[in-house]
Each structure stands twice: as structure tokens, then as C-alpha cells.
Protein backbone atom coordinates (compact mmCIF):
# COMPACT_ATOMS: atom_id res chain seq x y z
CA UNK A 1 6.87 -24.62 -0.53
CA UNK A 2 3.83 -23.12 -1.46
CA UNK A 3 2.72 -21.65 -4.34
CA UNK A 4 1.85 -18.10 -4.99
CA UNK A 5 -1.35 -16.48 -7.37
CA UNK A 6 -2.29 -12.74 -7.73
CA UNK A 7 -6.00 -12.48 -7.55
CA UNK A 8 -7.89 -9.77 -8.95
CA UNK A 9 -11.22 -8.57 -7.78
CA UNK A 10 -10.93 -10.62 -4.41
CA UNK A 11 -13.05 -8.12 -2.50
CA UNK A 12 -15.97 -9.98 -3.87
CA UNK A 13 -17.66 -12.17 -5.77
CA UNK A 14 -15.55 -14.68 -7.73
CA UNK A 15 -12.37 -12.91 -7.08
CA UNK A 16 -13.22 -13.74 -3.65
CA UNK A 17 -14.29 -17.24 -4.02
CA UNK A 18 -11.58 -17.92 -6.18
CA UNK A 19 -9.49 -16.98 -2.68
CA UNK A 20 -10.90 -18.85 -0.30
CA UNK A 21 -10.90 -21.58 -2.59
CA UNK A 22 -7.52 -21.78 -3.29
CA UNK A 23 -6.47 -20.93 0.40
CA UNK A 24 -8.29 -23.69 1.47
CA UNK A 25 -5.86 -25.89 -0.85
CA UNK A 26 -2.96 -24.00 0.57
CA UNK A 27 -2.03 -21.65 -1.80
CA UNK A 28 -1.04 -18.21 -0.84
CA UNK A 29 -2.19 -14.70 -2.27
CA UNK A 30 -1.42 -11.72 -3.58
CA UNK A 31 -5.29 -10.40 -3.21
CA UNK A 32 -5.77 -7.51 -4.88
CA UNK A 33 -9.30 -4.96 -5.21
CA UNK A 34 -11.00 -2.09 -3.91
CA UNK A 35 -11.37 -1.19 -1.02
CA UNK A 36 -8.45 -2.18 0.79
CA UNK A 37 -11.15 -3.02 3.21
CA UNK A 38 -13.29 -5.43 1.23
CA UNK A 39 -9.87 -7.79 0.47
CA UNK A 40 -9.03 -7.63 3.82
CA UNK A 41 -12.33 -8.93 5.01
CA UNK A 42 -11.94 -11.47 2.27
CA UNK A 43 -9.03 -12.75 3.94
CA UNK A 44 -10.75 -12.75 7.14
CA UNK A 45 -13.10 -15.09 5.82
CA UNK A 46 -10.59 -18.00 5.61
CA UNK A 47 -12.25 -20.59 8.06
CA UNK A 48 -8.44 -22.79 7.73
CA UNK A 49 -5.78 -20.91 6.94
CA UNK A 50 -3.78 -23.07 4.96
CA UNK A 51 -1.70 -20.70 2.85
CA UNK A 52 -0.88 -16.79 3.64
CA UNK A 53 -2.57 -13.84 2.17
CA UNK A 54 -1.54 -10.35 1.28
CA UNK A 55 -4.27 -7.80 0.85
CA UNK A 56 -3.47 -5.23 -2.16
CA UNK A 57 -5.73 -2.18 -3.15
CA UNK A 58 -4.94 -1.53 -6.66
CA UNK A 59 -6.79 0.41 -9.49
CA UNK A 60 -5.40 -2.30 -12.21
CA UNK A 61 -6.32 0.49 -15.02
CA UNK A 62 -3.19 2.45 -13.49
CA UNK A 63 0.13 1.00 -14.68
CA UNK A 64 1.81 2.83 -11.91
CA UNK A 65 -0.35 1.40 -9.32
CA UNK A 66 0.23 -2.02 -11.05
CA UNK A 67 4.05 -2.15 -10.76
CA UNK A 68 3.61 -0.92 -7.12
CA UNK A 69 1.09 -4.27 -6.61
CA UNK A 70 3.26 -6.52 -8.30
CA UNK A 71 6.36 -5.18 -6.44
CA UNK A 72 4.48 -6.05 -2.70
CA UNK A 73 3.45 -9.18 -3.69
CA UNK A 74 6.72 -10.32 -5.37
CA UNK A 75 8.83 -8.83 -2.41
CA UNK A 76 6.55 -10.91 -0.03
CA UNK A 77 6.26 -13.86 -1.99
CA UNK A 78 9.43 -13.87 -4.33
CA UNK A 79 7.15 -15.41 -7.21
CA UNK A 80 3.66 -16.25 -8.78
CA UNK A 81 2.21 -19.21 -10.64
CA UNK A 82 -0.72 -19.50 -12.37
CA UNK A 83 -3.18 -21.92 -10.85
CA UNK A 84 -4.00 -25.79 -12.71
CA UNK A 85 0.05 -25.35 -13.89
């Protein structure tokens, strides 16, 4: 089974390294920014797709927009860990 992180920021930078990265060790993720379309082209970037990805646009200052993240991600995934665990 693999295992699951939430990754903020993954539209760029080292939200989106962090990603790739752990894609490429077969991890999935809950990636989670803005704009929807700058995590989805970060997910289009896997060269190996090891692991699955779900792309998430989320303003993380609004709770209600939080619970409505966290609820995709858990539905798809049924559960997070946090990576080096």
C-alpha cells in the first residue's frame, strides 16, 4: 500500500519539488495550491508515475475551504502520513 502526504504550495517551488520528489519514491498526494491550474501542471510534470496524485485548490487561510481539502483527499485516499515516519 502506499502512503499518502498533503502537500501545500505544490503549484511551485518547493511545494512542487517536494511532489515530484516524493512521487518519484511512490508516494501519493493530496497536492494542494493556487491555481488549480499550476498543481495540475505540477502533476503533469511526473516523468514516472509511481504513486497517484490529487490536485486541490485551496486558500489554506479559509477553514471552510480546509475541511473541504481534507475531506477530497481523505475520501480518495482514506489517510495521510507524514513523510520520514
Amino acid at each position: 500500500m502506499s502512503k499518502t502526504a498533503v502537500i501545500t504550495g505544490s503549484g511551485s517551488g518547493v511545494g512542487r519539488a517536494v511532489a515530484v520528489l516524493l512521487n518519484g519514491k511512490g508516494w501519493n498526494s493530496g497536492s494542494v495550491g493556487r491555481p488549480q491550474s499550476a498543481v495540475e501542471e505540477t502533476l503533469g510534470r511526473w516523468d514516472q508515475i509511481k504513486g497517484d496524485g490529487v490536485a486541490c485548490s485551496c486558500d489554506i487561510t479559509d477553514s471552510e475551504a480546509v475541511r473541504a481539502m481534507s475531506d477530497k483527499i481523505l475520501w480518495h485516499y482514506g489517510a495521510v502520513e507524514v513523510p520520514g515516519k
